[in-house]
Protein backbone atom coordinates (compact mmCIF):
# COMPACT_ATOMS: atom_id res chain seq x y z
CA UNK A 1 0.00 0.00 0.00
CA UNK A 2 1.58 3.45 -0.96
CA UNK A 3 2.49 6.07 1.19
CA UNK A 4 2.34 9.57 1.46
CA UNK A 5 3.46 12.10 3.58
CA UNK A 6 4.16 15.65 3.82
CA UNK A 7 6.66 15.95 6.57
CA UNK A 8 9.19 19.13 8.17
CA UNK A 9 11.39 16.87 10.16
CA UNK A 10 15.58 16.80 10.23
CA UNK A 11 17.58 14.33 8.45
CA UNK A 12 21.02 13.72 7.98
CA UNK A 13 22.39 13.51 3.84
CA UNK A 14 25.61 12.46 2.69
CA UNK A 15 26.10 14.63 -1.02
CA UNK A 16 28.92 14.27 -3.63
CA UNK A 17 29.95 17.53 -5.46
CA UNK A 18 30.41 17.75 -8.57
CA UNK A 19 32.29 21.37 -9.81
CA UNK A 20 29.05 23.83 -8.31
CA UNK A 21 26.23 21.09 -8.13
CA UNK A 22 25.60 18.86 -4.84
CA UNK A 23 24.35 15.61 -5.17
CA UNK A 24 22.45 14.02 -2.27
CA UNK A 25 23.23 10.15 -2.19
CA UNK A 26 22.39 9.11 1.19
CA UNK A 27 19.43 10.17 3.33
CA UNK A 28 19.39 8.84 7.15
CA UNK A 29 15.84 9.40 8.27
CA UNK A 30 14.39 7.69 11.37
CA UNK A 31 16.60 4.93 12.43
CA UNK A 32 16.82 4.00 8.00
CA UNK A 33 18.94 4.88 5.98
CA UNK A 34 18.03 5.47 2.22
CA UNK A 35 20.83 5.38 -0.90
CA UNK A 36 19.38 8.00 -3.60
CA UNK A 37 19.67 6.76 -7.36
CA UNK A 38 18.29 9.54 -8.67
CA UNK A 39 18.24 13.42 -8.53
CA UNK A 40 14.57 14.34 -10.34
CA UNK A 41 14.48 18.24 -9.60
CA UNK A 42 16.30 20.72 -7.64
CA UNK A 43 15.16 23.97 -7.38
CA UNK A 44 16.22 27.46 -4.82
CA UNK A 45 13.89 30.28 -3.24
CA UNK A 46 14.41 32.92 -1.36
CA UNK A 47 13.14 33.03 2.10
CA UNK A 48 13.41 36.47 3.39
CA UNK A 49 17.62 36.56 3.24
CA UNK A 50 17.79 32.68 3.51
CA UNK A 51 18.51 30.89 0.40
CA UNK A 52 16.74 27.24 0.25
CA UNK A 53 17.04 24.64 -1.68
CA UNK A 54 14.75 21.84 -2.37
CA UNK A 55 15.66 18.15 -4.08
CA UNK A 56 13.49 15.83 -5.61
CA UNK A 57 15.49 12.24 -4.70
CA UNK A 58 14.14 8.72 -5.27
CA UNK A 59 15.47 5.27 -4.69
CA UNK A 60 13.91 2.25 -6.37
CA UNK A 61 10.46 2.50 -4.27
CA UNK A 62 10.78 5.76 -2.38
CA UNK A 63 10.63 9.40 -3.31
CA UNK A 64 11.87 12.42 -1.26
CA UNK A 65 11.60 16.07 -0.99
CA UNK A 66 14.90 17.30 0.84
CA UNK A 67 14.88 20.95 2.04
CA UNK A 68 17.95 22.59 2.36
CA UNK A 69 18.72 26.27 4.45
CA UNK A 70 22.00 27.14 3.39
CA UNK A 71 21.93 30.33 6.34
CA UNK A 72 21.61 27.61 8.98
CA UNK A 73 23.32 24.38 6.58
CA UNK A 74 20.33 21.98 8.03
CA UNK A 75 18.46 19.23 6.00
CA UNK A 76 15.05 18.50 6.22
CA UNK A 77 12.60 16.46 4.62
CA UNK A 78 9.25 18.00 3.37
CA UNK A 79 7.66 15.31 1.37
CA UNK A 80 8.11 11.37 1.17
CA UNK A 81 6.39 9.06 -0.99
CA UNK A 82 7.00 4.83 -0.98
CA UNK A 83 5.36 2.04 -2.80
């Protein structure tokens, strides 16, 4: 059974960088921890002076919306999806 939820808790992501892109490959959420295949979408906003940064991730069965705040350098996730 699928599921969906829209979340604002912290995680903890291992990225790889690549000349000026970051590449989120490991997501440890709960006591889990999830290797990212895939980068779908990443995307920045302001937020007042803050500059965020969300990342579309996904695995074989799971999706994730990762939240970056560069002003305070803390993860979260926002959105996760699993078949």
């Amino acid at each position: 059974m699928p599921v969906h939820e829209l979340l604002n808790e912290p995680v903890d992501v291992r990225v790889e960088f690549a000349g000026k892109r970051v590449r989120p490959t490991h997501v440890h959420w709960g006591k889990k921890t999830y290797v990212m295949k895939k980068v779908n979408l990443v995307h920045g906003t302001n937020e007042g002076e803050k500059r965020i940064y969300y990342f579309s991730v996904s695995d074989d069965t799971s999706f994730m919306k990762l939240r970056l705040d560069t002003g305070a350098l803390a993860w979260s996730i926002v959105e996760f999806y699993s078949e």
